[in-house]
N, C-alpha and C. Protein backbone atom coordinates (compact mmCIF):
# COMPACT_ATOMS: atom_id res chain seq x y z
N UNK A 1 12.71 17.43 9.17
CA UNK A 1 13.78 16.87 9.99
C UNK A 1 14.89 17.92 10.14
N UNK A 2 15.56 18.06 11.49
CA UNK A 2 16.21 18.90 11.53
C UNK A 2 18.08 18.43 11.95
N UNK A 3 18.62 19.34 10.93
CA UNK A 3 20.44 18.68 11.16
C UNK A 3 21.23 20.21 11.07
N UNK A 4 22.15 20.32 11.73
CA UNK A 4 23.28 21.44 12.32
C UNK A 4 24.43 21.57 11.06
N UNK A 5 24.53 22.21 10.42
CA UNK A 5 25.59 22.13 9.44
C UNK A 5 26.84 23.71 9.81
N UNK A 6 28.00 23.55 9.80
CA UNK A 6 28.87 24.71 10.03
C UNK A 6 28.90 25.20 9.19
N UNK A 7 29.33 26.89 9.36
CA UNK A 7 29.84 27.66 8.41
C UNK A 7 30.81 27.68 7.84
N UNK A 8 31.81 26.65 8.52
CA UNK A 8 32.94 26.34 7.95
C UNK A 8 33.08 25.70 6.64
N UNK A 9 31.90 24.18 6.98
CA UNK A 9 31.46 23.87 5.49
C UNK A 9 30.37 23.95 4.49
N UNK A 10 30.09 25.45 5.43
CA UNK A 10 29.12 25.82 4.05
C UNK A 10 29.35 26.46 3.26
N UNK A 11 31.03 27.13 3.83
CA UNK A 11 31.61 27.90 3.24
C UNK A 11 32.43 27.32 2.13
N UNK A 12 32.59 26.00 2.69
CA UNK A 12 33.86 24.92 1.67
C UNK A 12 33.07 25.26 0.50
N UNK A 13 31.86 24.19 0.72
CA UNK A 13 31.15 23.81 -0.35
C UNK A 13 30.74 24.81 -1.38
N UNK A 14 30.44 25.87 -0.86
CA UNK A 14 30.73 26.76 -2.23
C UNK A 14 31.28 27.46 -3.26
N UNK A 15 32.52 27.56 -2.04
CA UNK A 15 34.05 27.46 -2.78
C UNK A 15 34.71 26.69 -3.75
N UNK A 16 34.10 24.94 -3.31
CA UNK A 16 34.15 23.54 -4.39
C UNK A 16 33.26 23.90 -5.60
N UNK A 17 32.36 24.23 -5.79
CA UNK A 17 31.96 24.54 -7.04
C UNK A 17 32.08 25.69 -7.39
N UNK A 18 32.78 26.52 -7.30
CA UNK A 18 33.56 27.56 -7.90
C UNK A 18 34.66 27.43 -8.33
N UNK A 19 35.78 26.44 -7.68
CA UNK A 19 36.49 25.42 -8.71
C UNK A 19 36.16 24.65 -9.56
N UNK A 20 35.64 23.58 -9.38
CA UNK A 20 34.80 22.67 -10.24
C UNK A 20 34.26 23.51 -12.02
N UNK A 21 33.99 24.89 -11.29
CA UNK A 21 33.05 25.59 -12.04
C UNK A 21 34.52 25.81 -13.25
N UNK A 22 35.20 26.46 -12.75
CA UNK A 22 36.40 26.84 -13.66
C UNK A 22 37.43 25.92 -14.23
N UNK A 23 37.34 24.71 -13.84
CA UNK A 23 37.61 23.29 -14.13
C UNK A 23 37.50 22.88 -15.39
N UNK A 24 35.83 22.97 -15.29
CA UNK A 24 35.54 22.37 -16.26
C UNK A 24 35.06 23.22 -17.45
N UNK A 25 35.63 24.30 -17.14
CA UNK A 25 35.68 25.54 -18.53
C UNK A 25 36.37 25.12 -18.95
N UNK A 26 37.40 23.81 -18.48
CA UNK A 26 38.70 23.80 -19.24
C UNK A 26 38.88 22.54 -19.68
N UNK A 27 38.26 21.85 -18.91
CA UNK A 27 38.33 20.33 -19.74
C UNK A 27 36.68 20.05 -19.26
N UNK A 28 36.33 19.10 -20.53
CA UNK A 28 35.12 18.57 -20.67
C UNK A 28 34.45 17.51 -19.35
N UNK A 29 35.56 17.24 -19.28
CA UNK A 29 35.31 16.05 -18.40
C UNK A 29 36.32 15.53 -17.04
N UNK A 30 36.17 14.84 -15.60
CA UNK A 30 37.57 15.08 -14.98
C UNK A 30 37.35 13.54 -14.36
N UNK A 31 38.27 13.51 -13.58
CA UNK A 31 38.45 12.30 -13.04
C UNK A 31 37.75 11.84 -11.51
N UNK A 32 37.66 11.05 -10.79
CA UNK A 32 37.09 11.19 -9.89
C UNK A 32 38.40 11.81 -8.70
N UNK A 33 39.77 11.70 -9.33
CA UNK A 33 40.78 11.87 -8.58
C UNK A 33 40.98 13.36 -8.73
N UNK A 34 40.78 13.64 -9.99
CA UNK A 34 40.58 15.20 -10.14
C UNK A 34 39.56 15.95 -9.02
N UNK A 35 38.42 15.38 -8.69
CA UNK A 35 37.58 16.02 -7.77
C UNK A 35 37.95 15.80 -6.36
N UNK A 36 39.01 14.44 -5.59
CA UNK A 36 39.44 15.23 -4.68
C UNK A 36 40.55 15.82 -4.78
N UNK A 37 40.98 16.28 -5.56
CA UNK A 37 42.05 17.59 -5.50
C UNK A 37 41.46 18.64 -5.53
N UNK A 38 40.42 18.70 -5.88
CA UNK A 38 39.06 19.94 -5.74
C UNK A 38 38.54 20.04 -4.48
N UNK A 39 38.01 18.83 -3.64
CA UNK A 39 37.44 18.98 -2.66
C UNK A 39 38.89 19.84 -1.32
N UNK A 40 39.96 19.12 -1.70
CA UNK A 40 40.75 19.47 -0.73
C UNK A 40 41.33 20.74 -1.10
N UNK A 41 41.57 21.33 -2.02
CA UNK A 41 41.46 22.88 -2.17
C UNK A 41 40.58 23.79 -1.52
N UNK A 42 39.45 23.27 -2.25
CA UNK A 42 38.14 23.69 -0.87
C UNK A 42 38.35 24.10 0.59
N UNK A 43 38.93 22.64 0.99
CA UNK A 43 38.98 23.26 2.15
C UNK A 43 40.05 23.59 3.25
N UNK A 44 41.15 23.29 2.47
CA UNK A 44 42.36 24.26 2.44
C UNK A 44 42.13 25.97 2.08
N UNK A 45 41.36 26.26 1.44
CA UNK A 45 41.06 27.76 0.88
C UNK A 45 40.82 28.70 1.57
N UNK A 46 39.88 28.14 3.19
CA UNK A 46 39.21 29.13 3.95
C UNK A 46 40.76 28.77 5.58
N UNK A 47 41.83 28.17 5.20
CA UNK A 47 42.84 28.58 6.17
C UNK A 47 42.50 28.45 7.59
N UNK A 48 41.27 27.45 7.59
CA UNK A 48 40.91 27.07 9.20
C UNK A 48 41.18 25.66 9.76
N UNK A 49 42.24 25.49 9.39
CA UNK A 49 42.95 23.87 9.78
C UNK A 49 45.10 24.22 9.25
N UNK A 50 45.60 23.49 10.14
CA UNK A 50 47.09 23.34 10.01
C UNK A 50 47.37 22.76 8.56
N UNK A 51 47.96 23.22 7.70
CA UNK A 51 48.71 22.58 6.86
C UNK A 51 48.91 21.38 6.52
N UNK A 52 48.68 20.86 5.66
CA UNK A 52 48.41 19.05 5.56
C UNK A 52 47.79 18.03 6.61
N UNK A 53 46.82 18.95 7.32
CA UNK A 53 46.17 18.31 8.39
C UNK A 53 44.80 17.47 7.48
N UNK A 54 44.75 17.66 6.08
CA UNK A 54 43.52 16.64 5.85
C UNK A 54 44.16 15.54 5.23
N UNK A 55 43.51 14.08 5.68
CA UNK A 55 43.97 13.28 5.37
C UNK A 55 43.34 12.46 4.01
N UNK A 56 43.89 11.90 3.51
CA UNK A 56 43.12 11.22 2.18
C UNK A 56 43.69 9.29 2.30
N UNK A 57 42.54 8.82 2.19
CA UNK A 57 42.12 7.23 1.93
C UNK A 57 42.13 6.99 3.63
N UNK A 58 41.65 8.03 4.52
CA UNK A 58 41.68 8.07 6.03
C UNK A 58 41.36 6.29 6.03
N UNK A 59 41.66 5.18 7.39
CA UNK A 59 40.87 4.23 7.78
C UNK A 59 39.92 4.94 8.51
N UNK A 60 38.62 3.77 7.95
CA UNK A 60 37.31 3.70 8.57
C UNK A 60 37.12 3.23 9.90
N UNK A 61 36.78 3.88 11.03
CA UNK A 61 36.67 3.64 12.30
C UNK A 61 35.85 1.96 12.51
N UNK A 62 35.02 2.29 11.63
CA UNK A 62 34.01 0.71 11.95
C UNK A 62 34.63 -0.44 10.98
N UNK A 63 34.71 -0.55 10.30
CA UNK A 63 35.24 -1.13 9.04
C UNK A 63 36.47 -1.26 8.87
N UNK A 64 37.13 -3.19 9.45
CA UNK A 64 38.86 -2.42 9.49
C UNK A 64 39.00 -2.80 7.73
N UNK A 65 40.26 -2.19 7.28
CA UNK A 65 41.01 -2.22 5.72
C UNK A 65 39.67 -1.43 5.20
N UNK A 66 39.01 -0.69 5.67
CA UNK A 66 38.16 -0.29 4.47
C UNK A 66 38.75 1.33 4.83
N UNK A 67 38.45 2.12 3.83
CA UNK A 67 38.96 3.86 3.68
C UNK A 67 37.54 4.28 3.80
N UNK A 68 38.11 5.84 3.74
CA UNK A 68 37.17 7.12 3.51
C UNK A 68 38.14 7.67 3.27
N UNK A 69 37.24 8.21 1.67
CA UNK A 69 37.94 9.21 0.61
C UNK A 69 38.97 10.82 1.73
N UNK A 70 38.50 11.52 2.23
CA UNK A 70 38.98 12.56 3.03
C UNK A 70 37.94 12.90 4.56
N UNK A 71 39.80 12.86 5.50
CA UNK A 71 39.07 13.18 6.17
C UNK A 71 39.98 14.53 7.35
N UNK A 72 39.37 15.45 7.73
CA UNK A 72 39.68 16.55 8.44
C UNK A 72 39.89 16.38 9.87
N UNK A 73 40.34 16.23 10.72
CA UNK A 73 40.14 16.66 12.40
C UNK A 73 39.93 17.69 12.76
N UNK A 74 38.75 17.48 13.63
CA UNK A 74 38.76 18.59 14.89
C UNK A 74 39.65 19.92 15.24
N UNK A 75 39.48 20.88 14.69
CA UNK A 75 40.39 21.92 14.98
C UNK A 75 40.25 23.37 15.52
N UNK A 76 40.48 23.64 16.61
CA UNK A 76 39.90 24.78 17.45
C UNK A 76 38.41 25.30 17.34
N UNK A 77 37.56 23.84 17.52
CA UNK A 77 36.41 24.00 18.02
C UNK A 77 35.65 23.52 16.81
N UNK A 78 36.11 23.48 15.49
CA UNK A 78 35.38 23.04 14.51
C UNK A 78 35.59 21.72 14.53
N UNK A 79 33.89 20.78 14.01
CA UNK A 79 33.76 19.67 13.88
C UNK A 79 34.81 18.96 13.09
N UNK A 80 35.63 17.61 12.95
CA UNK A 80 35.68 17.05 12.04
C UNK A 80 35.06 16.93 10.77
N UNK A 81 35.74 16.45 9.36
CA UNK A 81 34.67 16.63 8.49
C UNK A 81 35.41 15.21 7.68
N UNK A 82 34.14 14.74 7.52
CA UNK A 82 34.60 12.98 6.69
C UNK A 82 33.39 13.23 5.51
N UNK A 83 34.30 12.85 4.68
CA UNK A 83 34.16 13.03 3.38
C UNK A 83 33.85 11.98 2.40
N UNK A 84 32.84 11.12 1.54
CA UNK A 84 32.98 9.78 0.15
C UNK A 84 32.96 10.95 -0.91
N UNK A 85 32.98 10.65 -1.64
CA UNK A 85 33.68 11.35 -2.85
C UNK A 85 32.69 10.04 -4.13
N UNK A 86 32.01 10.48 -5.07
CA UNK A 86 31.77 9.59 -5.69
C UNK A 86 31.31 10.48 -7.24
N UNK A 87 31.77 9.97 -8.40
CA UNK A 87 31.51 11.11 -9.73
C UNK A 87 30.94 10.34 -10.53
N UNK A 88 29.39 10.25 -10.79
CA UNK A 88 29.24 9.90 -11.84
C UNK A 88 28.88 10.04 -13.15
N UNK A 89 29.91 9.62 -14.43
CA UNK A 89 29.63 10.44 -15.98
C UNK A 89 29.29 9.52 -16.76
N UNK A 90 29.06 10.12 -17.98
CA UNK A 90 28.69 8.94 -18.81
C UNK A 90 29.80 8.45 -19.43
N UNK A 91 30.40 6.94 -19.70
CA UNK A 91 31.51 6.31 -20.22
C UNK A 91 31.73 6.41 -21.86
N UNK A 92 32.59 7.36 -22.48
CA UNK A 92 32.70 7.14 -23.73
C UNK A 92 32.18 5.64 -24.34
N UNK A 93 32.47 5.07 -24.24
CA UNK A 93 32.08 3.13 -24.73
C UNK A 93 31.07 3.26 -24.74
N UNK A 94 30.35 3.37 -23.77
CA UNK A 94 28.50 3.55 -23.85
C UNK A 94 28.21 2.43 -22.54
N UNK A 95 29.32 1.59 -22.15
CA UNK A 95 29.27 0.46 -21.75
C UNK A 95 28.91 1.29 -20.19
N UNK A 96 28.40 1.69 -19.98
CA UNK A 96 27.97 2.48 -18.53
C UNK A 96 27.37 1.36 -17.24
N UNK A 97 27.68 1.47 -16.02
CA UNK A 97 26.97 0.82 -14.99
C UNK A 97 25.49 1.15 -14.72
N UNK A 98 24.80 0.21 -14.99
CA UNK A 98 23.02 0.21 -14.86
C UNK A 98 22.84 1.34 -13.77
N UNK A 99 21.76 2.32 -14.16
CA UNK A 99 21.39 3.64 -12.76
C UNK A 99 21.44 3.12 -11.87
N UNK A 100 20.32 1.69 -11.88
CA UNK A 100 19.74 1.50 -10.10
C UNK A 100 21.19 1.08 -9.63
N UNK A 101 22.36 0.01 -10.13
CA UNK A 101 23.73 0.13 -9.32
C UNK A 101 24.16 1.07 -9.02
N UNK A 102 24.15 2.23 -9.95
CA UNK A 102 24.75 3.29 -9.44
C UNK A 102 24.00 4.25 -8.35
N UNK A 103 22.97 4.00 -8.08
CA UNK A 103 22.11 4.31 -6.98
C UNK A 103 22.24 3.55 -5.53
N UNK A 104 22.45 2.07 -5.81
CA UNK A 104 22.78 1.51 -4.77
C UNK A 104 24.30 1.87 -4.46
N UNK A 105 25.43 2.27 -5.00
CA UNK A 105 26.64 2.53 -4.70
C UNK A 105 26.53 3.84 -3.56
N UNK A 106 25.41 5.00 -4.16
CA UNK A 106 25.48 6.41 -3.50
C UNK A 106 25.02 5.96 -1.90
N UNK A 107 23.50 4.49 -2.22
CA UNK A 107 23.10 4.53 -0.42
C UNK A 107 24.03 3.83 0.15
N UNK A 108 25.43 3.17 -0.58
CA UNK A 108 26.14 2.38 0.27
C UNK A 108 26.70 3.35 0.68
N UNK A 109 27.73 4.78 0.46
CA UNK A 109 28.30 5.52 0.55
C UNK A 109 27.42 6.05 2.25
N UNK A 110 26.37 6.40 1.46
CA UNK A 110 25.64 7.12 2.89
C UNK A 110 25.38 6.22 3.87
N UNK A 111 25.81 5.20 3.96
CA UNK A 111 25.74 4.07 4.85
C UNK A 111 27.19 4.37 5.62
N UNK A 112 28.01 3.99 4.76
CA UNK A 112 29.42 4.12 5.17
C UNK A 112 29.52 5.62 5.71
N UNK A 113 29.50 6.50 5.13
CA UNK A 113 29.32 7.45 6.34
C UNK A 113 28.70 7.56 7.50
N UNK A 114 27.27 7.14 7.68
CA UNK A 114 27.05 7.02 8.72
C UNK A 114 27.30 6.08 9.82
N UNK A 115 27.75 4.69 9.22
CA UNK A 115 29.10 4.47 9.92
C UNK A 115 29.89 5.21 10.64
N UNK A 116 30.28 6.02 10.62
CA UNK A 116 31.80 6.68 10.41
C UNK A 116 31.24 7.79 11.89
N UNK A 117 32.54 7.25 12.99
CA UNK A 117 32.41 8.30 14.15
C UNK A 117 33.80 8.41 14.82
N UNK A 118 33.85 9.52 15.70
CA UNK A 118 35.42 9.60 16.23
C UNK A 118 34.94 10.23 17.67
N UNK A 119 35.85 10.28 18.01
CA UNK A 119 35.78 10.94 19.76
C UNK A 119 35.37 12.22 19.68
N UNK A 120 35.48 12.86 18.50
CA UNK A 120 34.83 14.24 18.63
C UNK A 120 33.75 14.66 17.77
N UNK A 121 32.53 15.05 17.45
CA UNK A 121 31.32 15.41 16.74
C UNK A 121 32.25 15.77 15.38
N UNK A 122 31.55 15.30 14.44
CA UNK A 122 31.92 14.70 12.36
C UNK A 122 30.70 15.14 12.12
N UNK A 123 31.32 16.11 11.06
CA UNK A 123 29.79 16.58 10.11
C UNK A 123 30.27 15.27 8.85
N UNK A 124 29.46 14.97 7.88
CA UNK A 124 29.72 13.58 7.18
C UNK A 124 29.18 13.86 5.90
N UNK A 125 29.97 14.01 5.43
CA UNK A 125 29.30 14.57 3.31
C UNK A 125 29.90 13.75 2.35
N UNK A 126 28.77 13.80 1.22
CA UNK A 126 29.00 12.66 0.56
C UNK A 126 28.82 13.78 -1.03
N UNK A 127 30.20 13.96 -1.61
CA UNK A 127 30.12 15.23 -2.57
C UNK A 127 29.72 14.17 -3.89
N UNK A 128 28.86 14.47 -4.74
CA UNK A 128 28.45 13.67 -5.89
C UNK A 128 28.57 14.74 -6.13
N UNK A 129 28.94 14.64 -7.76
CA UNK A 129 29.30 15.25 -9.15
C UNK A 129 29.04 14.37 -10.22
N UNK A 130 28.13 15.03 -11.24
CA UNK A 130 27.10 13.88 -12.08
C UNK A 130 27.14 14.77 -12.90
N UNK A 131 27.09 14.25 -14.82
CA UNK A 131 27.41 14.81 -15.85
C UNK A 131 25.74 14.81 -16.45
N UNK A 132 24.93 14.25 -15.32
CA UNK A 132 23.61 14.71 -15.68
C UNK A 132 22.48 13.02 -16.23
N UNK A 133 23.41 11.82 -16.00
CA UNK A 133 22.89 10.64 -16.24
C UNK A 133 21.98 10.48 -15.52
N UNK A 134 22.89 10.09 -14.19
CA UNK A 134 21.69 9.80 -12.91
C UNK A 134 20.65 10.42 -12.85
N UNK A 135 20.82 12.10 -13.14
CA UNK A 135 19.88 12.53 -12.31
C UNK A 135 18.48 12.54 -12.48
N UNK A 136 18.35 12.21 -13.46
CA UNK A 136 16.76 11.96 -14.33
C UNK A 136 15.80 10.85 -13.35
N UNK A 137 17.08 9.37 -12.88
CA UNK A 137 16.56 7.82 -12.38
C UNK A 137 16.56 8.57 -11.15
N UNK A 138 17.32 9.85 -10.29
CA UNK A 138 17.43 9.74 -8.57
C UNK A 138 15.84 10.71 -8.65
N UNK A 139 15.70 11.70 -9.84
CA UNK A 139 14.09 12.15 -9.82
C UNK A 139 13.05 11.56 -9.46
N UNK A 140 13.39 10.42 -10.01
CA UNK A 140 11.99 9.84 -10.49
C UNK A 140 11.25 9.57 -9.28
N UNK A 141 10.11 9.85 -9.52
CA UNK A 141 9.52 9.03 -7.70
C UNK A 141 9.40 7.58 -7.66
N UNK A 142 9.18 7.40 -8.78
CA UNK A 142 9.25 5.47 -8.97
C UNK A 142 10.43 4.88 -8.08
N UNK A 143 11.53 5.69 -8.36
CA UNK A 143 12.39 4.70 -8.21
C UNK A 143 13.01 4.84 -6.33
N UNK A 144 12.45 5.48 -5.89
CA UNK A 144 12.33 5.57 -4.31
C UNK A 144 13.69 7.29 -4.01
N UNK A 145 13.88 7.59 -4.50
CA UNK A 145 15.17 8.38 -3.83
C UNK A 145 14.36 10.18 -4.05
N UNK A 146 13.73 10.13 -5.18
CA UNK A 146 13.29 11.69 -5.37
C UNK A 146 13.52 12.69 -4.00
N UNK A 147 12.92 12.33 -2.85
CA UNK A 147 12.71 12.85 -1.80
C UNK A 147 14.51 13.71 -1.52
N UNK A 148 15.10 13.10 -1.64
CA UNK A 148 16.72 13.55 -1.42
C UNK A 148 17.02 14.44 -3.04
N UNK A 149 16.59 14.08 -3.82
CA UNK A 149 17.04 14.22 -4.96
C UNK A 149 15.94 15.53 -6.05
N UNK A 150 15.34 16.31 -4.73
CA UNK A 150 14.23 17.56 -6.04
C UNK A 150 14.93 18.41 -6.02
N UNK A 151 14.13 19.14 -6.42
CA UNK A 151 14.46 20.58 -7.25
C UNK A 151 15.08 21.40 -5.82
N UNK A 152 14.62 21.27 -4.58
CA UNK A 152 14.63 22.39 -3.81
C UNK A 152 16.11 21.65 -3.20
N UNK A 153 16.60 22.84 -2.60
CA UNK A 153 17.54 22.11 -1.15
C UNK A 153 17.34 22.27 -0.32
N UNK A 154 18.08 21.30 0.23
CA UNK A 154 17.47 21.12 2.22
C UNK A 154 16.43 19.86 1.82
N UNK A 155 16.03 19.38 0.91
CA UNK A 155 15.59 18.22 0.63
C UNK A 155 16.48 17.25 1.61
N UNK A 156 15.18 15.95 2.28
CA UNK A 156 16.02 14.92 3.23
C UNK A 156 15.26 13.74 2.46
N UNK A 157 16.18 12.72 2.58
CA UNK A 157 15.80 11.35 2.56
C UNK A 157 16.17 9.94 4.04
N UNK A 158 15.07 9.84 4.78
CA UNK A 158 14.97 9.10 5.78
C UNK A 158 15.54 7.38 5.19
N UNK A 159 16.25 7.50 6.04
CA UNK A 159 16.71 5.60 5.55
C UNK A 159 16.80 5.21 6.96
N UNK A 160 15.62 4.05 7.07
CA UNK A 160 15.66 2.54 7.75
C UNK A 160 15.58 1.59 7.35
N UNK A 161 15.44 0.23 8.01
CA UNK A 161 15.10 -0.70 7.73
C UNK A 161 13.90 -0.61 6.23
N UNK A 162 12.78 -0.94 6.53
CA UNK A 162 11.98 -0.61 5.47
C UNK A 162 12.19 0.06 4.39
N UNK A 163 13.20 1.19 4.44
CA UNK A 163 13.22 2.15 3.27
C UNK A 163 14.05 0.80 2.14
N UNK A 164 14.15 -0.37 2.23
CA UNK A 164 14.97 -1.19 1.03
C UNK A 164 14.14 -2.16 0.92
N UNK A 165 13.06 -2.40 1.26
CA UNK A 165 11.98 -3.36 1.27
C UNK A 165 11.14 -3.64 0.00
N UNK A 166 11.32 -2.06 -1.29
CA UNK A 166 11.11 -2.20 -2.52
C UNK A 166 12.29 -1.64 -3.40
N UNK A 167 13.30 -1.88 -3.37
CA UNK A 167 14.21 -1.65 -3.77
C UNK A 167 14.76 -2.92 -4.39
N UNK A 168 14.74 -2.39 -5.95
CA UNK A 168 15.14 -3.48 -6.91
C UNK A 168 16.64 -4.40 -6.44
N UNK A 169 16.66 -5.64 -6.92
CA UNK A 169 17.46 -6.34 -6.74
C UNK A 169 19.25 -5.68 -6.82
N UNK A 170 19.27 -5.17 -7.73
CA UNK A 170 20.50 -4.28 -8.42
C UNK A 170 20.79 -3.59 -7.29
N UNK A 171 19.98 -2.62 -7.26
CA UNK A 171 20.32 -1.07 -6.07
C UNK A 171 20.80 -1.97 -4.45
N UNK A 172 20.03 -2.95 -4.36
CA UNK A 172 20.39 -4.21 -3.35
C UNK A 172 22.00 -4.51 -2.90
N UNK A 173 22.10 -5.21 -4.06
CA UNK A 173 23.59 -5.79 -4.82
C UNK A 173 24.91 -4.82 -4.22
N UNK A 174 24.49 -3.52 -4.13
CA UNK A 174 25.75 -2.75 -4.09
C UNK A 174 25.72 -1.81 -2.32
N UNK A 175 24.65 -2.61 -1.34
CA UNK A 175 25.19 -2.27 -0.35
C UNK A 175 26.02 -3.41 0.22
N UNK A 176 27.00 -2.88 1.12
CA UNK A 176 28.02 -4.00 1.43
C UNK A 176 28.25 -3.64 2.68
N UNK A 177 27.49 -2.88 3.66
CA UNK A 177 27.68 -2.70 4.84
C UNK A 177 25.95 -2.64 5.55
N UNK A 178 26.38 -3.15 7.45
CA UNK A 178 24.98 -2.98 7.33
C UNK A 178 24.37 -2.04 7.53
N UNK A 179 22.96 -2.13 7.50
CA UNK A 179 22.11 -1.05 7.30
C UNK A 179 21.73 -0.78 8.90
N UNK A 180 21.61 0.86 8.58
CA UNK A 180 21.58 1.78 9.89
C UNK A 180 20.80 2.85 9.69
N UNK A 181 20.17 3.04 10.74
CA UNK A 181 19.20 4.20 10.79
C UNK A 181 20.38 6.18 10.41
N UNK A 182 19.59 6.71 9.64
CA UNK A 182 20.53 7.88 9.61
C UNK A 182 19.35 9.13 8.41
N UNK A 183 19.54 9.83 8.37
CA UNK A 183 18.88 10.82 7.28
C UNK A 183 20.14 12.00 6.29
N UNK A 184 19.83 11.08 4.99
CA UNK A 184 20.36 12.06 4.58
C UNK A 184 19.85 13.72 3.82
N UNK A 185 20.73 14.86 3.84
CA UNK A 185 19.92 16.14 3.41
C UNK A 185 20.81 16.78 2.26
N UNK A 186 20.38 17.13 1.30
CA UNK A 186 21.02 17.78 0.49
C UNK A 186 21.50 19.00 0.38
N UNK A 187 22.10 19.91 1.15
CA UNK A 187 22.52 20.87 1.77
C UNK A 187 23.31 21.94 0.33
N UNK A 188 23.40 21.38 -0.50
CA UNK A 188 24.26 22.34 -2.11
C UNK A 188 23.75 21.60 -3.03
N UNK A 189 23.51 22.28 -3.68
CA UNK A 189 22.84 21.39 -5.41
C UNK A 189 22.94 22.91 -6.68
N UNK A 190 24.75 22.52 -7.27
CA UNK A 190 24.73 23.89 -8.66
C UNK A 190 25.36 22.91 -9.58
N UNK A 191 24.63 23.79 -10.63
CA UNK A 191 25.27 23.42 -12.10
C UNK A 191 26.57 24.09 -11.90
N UNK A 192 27.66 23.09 -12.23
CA UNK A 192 29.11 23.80 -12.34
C UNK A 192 29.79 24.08 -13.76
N UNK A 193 29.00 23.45 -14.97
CA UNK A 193 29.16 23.88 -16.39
C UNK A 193 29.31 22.39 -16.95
N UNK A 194 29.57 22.19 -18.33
CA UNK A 194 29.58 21.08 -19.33
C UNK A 194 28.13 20.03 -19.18
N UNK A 195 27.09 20.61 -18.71
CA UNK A 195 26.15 19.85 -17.86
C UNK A 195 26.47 18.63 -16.54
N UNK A 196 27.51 19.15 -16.15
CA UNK A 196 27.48 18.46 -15.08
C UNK A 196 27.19 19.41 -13.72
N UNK A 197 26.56 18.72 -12.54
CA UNK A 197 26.01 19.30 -11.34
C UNK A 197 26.81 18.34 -9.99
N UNK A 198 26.61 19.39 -9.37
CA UNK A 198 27.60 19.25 -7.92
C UNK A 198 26.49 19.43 -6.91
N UNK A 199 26.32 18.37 -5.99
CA UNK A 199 25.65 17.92 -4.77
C UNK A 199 26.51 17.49 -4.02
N UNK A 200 26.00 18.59 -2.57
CA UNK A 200 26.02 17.89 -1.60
C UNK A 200 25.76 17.15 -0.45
N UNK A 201 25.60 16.49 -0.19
CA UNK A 201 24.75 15.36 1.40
C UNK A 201 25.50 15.44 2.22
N UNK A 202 24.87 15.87 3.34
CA UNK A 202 24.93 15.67 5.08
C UNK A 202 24.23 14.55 5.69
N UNK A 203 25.16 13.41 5.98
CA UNK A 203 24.47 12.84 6.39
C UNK A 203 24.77 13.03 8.14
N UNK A 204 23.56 12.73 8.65
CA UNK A 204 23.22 12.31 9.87
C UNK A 204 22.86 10.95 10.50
N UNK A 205 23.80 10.82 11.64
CA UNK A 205 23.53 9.34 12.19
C UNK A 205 22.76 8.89 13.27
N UNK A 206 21.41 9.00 12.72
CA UNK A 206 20.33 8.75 13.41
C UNK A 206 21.05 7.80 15.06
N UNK A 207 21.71 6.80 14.63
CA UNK A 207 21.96 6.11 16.36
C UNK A 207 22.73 7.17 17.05
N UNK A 208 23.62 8.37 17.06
CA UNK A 208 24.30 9.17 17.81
C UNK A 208 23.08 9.73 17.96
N UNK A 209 21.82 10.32 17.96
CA UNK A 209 21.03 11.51 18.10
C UNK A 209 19.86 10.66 19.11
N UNK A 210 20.12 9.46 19.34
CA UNK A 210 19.05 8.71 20.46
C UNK A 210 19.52 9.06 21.77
């Protein structure tokens, strides 16, 4: 399957885990608020947008009262860039949210992005940062996601209708928007240190590309 990604944010994204990277030389562990102050460094760094032109808890075009974590405008020719933001670590307590929820939270995310459109062409990323829990359950082929989630990048995972047709009750539970044709691709996948890893997804919205 084929999707258009800029140099603008291919440039972010590697810049974000080169922070991230030096981050967490310094503390063990960060917040999810800590990572967008990371993401928006990012892309403040490469100086191709006005000065406080990115916005944070943007409203969602489809979805009224609902947000998106960051979002960029259109700026001398470069796409928009809308941003979910989602970190998941393991909880000191132990008291942790079951994988498959936390699996259904990531396809709600990529839902809600692909949601997400404006008057001008939006590249749409969904930055996960994982201390290494998930990533064992998004492997697995059992559990339906591997395809997005191997070893290589540029790995895609196709979501339609059908793709939730064996999808445990749980992973279910935590979409809250409806379901839409779109593909997501994993476009960055590095270890940034303390065993935690930084991914990123492009999603694409299959109904704009008909």
């Amino acid at each position: 399957m084929e999707f258009e990604l800029s140099l603008f944010s291919q440039s972010a994204w590697e810049v974000l885990a080169e922070i991230l990277e030096k981050r967490l030389a310094q503390a063990h562990a960060l917040s999810e608020e800590d990572l967008r102050h990371c993401v928006v460094e990012a892309l403040e760094s490469l100086g191709m947008s006005p000065t406080g032109a990115i916005r944070l808890n943007f409203e969602h075009p489809a979805f009224r009262g609902k947000k998106i974590d960051i979002f960029l405008p259109s700026f001398c020719g470069q796409d928009a860039i809308a941003c979910e933001l989602k970190y998941d670590r393991e909880i000191p307590s132990g008291r942790n949210q079951p994988t498959s929820m936390k699996a259904g939270s990531i396809l709600n995310d990529v839902l809600r992005l692909a949601h997400f459109s404006t008057t001008t062409p939006v590249e749409r990323f969904l930055i996960y940062l994982s201390d290494g829990e998930m990533l064992g359950y998004l492997r697995n082929p059992a559990n339906g996601f591997s395809s997005l989630f191997e070893e290589e990048e540029g790995s895609c995972l196709a979501i339609k209708a059908a793709f939730f047709t064996r999808k445990a009750k749980s992973v279910l539970k935590m979409i809250k928007v409806p379901v839409v044709e779109c593909a997501a691709f994993r476009v960055l996948d590095r270890s940034v240190g303390n065993d935690h890893r930084l991914l990123v997804i492009f999603v694409r919205s299959d109904i704009e590309s008909k």
